[in-house]
N, C-alpha and C. Protein backbone atom coordinates (compact mmCIF):
# COMPACT_ATOMS: atom_id res chain seq x y z
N UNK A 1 22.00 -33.91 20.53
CA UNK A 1 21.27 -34.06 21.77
C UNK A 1 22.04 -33.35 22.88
N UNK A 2 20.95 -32.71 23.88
CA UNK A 2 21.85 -32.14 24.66
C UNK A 2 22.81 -32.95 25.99
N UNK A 3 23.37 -32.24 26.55
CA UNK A 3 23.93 -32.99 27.66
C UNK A 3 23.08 -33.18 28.82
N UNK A 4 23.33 -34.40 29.92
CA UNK A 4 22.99 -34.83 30.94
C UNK A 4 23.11 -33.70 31.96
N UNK A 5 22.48 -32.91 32.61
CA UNK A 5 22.81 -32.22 34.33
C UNK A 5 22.11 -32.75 35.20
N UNK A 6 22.86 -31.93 36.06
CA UNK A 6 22.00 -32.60 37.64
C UNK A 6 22.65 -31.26 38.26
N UNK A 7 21.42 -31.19 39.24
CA UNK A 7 21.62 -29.55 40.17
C UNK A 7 20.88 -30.47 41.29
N UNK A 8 21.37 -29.61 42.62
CA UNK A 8 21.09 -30.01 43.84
C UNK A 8 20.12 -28.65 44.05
N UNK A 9 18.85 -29.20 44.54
CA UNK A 9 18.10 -28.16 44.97
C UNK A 9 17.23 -28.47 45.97
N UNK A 10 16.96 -27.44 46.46
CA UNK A 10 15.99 -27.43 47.56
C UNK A 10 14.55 -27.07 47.74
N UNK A 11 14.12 -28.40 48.32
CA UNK A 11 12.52 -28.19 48.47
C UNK A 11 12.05 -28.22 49.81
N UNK A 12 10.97 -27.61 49.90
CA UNK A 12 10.41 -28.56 51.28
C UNK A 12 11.28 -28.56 52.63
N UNK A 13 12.13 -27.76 52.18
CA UNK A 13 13.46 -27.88 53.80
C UNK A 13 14.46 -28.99 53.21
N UNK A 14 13.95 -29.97 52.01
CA UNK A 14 15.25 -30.49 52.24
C UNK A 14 15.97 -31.18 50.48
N UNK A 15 16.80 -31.23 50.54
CA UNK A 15 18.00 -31.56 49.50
C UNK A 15 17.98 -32.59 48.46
N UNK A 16 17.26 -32.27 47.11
CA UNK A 16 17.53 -33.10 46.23
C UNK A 16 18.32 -32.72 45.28
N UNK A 17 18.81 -34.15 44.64
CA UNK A 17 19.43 -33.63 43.36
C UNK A 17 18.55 -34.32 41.82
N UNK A 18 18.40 -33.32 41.86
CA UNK A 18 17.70 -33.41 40.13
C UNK A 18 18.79 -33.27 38.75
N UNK A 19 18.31 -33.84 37.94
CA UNK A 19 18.99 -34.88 36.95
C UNK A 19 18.13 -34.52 35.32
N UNK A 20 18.44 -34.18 34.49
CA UNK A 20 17.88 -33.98 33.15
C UNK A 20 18.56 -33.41 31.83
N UNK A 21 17.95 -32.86 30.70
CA UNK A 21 18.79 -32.67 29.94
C UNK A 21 18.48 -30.82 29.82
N UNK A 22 17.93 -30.45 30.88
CA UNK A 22 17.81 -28.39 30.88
C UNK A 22 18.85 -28.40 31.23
N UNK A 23 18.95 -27.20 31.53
CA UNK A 23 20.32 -26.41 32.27
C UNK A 23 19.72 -26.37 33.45
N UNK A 24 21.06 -26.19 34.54
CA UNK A 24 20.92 -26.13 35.95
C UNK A 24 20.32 -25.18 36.51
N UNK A 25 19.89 -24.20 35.77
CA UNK A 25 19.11 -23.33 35.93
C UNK A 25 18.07 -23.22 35.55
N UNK A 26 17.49 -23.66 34.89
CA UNK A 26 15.75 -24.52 34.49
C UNK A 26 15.65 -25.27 36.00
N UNK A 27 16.46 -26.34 36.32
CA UNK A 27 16.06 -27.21 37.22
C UNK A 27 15.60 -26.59 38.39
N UNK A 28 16.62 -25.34 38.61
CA UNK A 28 16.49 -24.67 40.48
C UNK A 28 15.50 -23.58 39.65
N UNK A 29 14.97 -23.65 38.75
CA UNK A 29 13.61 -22.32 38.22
C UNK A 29 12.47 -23.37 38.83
N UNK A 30 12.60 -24.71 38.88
CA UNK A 30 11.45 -25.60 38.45
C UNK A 30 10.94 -25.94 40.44
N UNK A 31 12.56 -26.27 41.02
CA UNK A 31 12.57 -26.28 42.16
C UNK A 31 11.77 -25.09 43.34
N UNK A 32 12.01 -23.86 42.71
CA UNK A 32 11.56 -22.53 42.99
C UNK A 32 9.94 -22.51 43.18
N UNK A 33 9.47 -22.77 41.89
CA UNK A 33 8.06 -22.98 41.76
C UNK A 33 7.41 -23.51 42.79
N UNK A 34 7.90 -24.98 43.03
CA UNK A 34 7.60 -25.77 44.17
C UNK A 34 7.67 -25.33 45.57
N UNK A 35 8.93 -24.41 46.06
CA UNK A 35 8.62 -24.00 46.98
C UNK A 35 7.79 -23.07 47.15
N UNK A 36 7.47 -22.15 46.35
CA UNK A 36 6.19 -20.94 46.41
C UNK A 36 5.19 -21.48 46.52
N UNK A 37 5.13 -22.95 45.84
CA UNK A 37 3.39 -23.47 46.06
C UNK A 37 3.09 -23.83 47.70
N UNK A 38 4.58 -24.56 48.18
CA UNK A 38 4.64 -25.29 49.78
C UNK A 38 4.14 -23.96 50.30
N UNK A 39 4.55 -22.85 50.23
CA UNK A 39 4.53 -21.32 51.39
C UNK A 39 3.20 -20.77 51.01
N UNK A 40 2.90 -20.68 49.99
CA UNK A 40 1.23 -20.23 49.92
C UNK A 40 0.52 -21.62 50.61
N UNK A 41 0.56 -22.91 50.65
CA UNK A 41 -0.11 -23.52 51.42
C UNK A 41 0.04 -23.51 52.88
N UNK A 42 1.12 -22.92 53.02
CA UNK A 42 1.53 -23.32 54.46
C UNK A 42 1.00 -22.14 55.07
N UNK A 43 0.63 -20.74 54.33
CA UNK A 43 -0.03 -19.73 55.24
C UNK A 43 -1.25 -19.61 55.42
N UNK A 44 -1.84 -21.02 54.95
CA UNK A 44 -3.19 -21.16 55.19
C UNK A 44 -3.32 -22.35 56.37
N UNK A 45 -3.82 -22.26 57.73
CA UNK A 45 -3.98 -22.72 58.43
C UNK A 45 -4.56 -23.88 58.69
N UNK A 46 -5.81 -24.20 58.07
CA UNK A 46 -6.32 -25.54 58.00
C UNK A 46 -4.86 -26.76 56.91
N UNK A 47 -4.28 -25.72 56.40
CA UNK A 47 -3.35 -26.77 55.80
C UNK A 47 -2.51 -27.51 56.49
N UNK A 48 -2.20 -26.60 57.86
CA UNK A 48 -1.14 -26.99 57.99
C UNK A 48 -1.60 -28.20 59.36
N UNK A 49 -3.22 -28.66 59.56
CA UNK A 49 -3.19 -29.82 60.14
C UNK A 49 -3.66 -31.10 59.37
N UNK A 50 -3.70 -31.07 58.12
CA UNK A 50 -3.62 -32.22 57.47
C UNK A 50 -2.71 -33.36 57.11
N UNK A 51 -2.74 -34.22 56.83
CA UNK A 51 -2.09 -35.22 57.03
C UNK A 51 -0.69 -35.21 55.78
N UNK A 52 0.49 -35.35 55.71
CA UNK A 52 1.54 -34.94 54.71
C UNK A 52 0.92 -35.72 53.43
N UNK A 53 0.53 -36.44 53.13
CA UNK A 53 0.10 -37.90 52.21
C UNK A 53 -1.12 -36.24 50.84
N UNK A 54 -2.16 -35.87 51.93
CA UNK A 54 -2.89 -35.21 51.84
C UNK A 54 -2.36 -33.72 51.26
N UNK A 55 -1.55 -32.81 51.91
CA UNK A 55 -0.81 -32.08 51.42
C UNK A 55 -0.25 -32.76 50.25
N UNK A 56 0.28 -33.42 49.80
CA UNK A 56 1.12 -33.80 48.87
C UNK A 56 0.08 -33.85 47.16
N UNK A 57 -0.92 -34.60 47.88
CA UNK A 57 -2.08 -34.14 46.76
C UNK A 57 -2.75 -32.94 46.88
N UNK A 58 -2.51 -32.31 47.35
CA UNK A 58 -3.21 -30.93 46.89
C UNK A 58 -2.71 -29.92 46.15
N UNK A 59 -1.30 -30.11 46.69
CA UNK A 59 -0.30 -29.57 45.95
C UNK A 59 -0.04 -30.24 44.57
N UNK A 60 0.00 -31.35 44.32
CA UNK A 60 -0.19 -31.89 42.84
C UNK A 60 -1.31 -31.44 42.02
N UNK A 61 -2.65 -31.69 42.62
CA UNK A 61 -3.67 -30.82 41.99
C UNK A 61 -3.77 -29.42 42.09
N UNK A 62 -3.21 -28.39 42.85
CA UNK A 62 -2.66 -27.02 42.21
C UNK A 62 -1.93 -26.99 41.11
N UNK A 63 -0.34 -27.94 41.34
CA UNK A 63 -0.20 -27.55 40.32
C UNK A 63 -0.26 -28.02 38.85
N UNK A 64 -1.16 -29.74 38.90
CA UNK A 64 -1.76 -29.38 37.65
C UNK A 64 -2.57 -28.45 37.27
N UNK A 65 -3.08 -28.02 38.24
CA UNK A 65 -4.45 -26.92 38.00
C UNK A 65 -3.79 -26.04 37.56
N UNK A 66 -2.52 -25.19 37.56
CA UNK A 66 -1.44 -24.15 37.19
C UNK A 66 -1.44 -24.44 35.92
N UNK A 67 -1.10 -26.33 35.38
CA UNK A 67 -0.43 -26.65 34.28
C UNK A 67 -1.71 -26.27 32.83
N UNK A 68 -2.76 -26.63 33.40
CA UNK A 68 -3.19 -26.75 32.65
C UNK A 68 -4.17 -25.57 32.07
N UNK A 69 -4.27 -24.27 33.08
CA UNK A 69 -4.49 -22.99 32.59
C UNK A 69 -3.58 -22.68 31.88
N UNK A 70 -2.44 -22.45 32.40
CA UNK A 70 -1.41 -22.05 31.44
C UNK A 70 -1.18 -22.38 30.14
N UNK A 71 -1.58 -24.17 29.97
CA UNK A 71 -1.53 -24.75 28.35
C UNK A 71 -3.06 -24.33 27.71
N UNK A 72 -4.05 -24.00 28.00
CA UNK A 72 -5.32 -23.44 27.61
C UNK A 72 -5.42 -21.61 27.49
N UNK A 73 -4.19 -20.68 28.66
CA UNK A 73 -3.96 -19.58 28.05
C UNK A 73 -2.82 -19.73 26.23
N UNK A 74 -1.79 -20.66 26.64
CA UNK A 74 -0.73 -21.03 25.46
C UNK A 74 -1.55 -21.20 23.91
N UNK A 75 -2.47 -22.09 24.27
CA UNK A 75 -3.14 -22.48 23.30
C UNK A 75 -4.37 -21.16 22.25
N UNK A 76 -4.66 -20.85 23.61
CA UNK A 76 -5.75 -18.97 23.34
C UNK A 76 -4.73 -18.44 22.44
N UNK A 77 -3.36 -17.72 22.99
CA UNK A 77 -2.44 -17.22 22.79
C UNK A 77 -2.14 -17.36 21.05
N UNK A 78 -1.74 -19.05 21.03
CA UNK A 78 -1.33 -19.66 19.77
C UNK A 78 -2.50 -19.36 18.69
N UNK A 79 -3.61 -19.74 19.07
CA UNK A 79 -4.92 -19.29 18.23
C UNK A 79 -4.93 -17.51 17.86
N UNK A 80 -4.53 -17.46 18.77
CA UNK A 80 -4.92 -15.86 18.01
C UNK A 80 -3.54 -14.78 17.58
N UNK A 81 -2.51 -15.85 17.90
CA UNK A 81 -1.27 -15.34 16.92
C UNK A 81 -1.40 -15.63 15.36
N UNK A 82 -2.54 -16.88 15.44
CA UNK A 82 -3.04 -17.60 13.75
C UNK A 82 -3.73 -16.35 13.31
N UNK A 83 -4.25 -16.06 14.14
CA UNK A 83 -5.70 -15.18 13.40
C UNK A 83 -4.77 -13.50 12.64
N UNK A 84 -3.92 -13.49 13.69
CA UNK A 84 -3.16 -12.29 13.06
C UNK A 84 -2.29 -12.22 12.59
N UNK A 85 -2.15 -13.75 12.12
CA UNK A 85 -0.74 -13.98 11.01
C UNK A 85 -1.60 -13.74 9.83
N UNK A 86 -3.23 -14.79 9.99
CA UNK A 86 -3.82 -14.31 8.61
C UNK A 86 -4.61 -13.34 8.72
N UNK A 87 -4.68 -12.09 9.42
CA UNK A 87 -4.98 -11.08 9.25
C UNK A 87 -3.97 -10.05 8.74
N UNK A 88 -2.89 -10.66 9.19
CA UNK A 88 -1.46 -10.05 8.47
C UNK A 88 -1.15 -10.38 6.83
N UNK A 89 -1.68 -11.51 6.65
CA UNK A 89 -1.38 -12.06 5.18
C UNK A 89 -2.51 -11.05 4.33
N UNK A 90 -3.85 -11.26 5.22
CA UNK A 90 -4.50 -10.18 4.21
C UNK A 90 -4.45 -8.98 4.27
N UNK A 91 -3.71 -8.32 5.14
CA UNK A 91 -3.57 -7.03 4.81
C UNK A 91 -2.56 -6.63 3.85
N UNK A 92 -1.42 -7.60 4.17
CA UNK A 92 -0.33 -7.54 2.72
C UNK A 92 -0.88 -7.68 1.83
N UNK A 93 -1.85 -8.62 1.29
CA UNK A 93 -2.49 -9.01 0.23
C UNK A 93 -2.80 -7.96 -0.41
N UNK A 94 -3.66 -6.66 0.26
CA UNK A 94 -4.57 -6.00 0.50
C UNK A 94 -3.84 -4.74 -0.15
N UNK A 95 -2.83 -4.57 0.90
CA UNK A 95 -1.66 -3.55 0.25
C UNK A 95 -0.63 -3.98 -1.47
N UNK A 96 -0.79 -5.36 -1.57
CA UNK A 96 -0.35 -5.21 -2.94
C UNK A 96 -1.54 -5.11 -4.06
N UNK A 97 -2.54 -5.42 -3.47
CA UNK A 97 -3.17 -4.91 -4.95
C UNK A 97 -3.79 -3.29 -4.58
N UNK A 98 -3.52 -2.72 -3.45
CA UNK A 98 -3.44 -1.57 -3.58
C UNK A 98 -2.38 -0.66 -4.18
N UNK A 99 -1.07 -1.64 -4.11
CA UNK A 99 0.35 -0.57 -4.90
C UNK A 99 -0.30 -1.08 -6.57
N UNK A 100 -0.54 -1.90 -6.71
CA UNK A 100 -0.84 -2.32 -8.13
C UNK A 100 -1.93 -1.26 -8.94
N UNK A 101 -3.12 -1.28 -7.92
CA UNK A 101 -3.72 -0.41 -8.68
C UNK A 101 -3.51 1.86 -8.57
N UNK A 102 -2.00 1.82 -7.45
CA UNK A 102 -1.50 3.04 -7.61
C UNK A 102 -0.29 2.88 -8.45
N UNK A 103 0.61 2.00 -8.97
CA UNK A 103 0.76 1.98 -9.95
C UNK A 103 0.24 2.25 -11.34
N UNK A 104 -0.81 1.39 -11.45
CA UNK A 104 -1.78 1.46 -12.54
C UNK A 104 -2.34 2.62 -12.77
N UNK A 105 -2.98 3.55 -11.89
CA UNK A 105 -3.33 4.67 -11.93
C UNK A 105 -2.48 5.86 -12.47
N UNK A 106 -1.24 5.72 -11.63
CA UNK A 106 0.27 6.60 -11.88
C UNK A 106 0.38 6.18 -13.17
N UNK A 107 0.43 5.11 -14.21
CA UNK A 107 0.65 4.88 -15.17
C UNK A 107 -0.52 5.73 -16.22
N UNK A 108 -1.33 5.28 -15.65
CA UNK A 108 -2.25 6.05 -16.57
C UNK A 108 -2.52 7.57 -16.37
N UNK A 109 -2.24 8.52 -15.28
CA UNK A 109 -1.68 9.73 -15.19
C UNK A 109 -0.80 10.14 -16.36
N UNK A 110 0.13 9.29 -16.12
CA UNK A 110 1.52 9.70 -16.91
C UNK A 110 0.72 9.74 -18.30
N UNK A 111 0.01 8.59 -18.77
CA UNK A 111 -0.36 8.67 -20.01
C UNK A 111 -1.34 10.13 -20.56
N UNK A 112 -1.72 10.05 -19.83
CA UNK A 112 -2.92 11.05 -20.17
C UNK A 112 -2.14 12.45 -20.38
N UNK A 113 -1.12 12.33 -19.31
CA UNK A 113 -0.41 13.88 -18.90
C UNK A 113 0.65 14.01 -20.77
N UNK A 114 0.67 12.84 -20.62
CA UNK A 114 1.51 12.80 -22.61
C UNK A 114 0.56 13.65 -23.42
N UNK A 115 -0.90 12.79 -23.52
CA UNK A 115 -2.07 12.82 -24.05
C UNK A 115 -2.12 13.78 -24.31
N UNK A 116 -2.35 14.72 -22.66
CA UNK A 116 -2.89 16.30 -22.69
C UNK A 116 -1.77 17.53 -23.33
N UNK A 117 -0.12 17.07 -23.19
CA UNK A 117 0.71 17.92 -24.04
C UNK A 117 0.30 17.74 -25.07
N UNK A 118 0.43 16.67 -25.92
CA UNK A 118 0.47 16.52 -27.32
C UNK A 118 -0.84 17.26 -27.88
N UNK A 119 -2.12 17.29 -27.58
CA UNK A 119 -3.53 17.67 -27.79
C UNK A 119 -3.07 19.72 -27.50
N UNK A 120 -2.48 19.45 -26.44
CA UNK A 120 -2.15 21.22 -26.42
C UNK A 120 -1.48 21.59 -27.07
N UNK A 121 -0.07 20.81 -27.66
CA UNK A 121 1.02 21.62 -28.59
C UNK A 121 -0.17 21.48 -29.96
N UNK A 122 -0.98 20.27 -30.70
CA UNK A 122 -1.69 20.39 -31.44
C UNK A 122 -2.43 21.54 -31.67
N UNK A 123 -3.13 21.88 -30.58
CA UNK A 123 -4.04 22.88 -30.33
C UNK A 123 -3.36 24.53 -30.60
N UNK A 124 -1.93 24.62 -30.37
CA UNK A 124 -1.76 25.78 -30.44
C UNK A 124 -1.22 25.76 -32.09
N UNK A 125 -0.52 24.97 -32.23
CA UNK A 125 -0.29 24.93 -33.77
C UNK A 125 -1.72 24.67 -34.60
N UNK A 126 -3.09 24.63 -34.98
CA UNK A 126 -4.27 24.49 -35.35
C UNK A 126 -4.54 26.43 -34.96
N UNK A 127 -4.06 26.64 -33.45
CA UNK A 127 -4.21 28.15 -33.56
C UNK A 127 -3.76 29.12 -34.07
N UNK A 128 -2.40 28.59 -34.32
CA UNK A 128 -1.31 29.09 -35.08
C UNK A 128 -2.19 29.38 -36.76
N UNK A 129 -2.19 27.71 -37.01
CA UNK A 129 -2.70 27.76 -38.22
C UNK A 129 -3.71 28.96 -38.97
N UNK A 130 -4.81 28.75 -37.72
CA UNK A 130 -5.95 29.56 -37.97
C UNK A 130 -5.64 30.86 -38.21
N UNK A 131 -4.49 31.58 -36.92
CA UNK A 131 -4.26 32.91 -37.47
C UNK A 131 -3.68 33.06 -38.33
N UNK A 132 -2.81 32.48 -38.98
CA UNK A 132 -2.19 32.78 -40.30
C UNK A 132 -2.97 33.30 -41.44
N UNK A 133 -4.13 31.47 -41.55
CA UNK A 133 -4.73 31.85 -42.49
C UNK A 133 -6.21 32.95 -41.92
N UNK A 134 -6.28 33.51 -41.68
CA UNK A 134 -7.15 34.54 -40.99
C UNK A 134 -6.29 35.76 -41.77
N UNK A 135 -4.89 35.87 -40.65
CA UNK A 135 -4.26 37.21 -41.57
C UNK A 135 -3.88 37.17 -42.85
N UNK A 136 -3.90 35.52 -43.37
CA UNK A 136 -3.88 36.03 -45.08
C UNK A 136 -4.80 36.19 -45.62
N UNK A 137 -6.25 35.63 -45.15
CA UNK A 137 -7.20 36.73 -45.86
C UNK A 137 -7.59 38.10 -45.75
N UNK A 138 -7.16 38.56 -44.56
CA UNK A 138 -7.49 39.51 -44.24
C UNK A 138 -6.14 40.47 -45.40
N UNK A 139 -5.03 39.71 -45.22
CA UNK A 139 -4.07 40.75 -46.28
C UNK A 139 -4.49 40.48 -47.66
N UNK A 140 -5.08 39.56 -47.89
CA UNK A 140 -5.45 39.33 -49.72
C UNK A 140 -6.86 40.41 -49.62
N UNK A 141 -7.88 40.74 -48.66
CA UNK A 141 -8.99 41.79 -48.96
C UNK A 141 -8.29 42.73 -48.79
N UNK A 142 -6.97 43.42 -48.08
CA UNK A 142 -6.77 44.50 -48.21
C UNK A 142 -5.99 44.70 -49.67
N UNK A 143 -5.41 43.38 -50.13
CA UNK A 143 -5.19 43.83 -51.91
C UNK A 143 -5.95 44.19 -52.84
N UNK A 144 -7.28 43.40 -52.91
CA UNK A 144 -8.42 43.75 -53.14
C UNK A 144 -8.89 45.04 -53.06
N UNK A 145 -8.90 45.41 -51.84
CA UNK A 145 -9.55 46.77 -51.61
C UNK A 145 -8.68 47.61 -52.66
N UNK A 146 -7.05 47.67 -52.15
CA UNK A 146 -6.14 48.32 -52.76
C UNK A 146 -6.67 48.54 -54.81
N UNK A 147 -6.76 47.33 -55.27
CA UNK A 147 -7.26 47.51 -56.59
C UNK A 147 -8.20 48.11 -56.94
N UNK A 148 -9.29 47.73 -55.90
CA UNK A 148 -10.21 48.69 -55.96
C UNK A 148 -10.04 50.19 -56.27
N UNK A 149 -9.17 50.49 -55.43
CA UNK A 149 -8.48 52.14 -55.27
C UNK A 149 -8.65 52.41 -56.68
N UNK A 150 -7.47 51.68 -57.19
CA UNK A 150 -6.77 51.86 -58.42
C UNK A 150 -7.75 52.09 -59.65
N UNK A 151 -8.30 51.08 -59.85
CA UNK A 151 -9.16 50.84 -60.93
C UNK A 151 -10.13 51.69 -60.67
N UNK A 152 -10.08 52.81 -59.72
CA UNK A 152 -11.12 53.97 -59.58
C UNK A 152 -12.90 53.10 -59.19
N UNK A 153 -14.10 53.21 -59.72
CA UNK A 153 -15.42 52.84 -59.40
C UNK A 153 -15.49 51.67 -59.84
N UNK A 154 -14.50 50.88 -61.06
CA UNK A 154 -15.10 49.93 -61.13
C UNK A 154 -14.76 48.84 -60.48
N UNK A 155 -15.09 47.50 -60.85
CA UNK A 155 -14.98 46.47 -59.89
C UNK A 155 -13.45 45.38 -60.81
N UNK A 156 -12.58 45.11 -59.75
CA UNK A 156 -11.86 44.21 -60.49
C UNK A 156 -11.68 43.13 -61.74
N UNK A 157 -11.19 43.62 -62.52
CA UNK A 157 -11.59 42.68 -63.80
C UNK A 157 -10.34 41.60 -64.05
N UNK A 158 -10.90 40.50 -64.39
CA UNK A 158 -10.11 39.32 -64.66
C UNK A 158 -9.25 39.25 -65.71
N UNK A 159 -8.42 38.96 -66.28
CA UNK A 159 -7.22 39.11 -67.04
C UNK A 159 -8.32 38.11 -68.06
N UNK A 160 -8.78 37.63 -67.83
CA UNK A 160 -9.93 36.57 -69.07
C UNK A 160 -10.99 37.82 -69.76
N UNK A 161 -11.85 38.60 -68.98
CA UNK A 161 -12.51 39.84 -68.83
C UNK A 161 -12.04 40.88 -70.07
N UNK A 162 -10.48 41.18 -69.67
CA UNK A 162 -9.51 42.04 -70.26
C UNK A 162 -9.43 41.93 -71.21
N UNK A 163 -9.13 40.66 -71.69
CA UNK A 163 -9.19 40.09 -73.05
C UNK A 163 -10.46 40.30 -73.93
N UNK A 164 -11.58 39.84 -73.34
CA UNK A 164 -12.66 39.95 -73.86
C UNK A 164 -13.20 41.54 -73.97
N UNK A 165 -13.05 42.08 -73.35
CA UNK A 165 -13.25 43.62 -73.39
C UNK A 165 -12.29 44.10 -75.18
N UNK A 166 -10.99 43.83 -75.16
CA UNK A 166 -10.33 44.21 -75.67
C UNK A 166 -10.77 43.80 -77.10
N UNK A 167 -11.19 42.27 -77.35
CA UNK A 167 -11.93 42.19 -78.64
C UNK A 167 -12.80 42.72 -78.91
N UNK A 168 -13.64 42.99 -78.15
CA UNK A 168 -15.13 43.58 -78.63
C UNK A 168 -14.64 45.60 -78.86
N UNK A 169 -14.02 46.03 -78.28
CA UNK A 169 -13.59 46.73 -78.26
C UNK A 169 -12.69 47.17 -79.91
N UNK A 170 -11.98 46.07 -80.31
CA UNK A 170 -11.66 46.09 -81.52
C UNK A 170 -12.53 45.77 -82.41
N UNK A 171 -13.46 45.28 -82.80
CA UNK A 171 -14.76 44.51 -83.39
C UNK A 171 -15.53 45.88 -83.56
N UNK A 172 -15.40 46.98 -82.26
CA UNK A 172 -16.55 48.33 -82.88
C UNK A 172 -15.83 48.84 -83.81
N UNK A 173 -14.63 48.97 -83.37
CA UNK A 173 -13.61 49.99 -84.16
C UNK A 173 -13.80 49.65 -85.60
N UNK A 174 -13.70 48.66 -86.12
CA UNK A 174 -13.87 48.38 -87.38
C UNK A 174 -16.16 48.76 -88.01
């Protein structure tokens, strides 16, 4: 708990001492107030022939009238620090399932970007493949052809062929 003060301050022209647990400087802030309310009343002329009893309530009802805008701006204030704490909560909200689903996305980038090497190194080895076997047929018809050469007009004969040629061939002879 805090400590007891007391500050001597001045109101009204004249000398109190006030007593509480603020600082002495809250008290002469509080004192202050009071005199600004006395001097704005006092530069109004009809005030200043009313009776002190009379002044004394008017000045109380100013400055509740002060007190209690101020706790109805406090209160506005407080209300709509709520509204943008939870307008703050949902925008965080908002932003994590937005990193979640750029995560998620980035993840599935990455995957695909695997995906698309592996499908391309496939692809060139399948091309690979193809030309190979492309130029080995193309080098087995040019052996072909080559026999062709050889064997002069006729058409390549099978080593099964050869054989059979060769019996019948012996079969006239006799």
């Amino acid at each position: 708990m805090s400590v007891k003060t007391s500050a001597d301050v001045l109101i009204g022209g004249k000398i109190y001492t006030l007593s509480g647990y603020e600082s002495e400087e809250y008290l002469q802030k509080v004192a202050n107030y009071i005199n600004n309310k006395l001097n704005e009343f006092d530069e109004i002329e009809q005030f200043r022939r009313i009776p002190a009893d009379m002044k004394a309530t008017l000045l109380e009802l100013n400055i509740a009238d002060d007190y209690f805008k101020a706790k109805e701006q406090a209160e506005t204030l407080e209300k709509t620090v709520r509204e943008k704490e939870r307008e703050i909560y949902e925008l965080q909200h908002d932003l994590i399932s937005a990193k979640i689903k750029v995560e998620s996305s980035e993840e599935t980038a990455s995957n695909l970007e695997k995906e698309n090497k592996e499908l391309l190194l496939n692809k060139a080895k399948l091309e690979t493949s193809l030309a190979d076997a492309l130029l080995g047929k193309v080098k087995g018809q040019t052996l072909a052809g080559q026999e062709h050469k050889i064997s002069g007009s006729e058409q390549p004969v099978s080593s099964a062929e050869q054989n059979g040629n060769k019996k019948q061939n012996s079969n006239r002879k006799k």
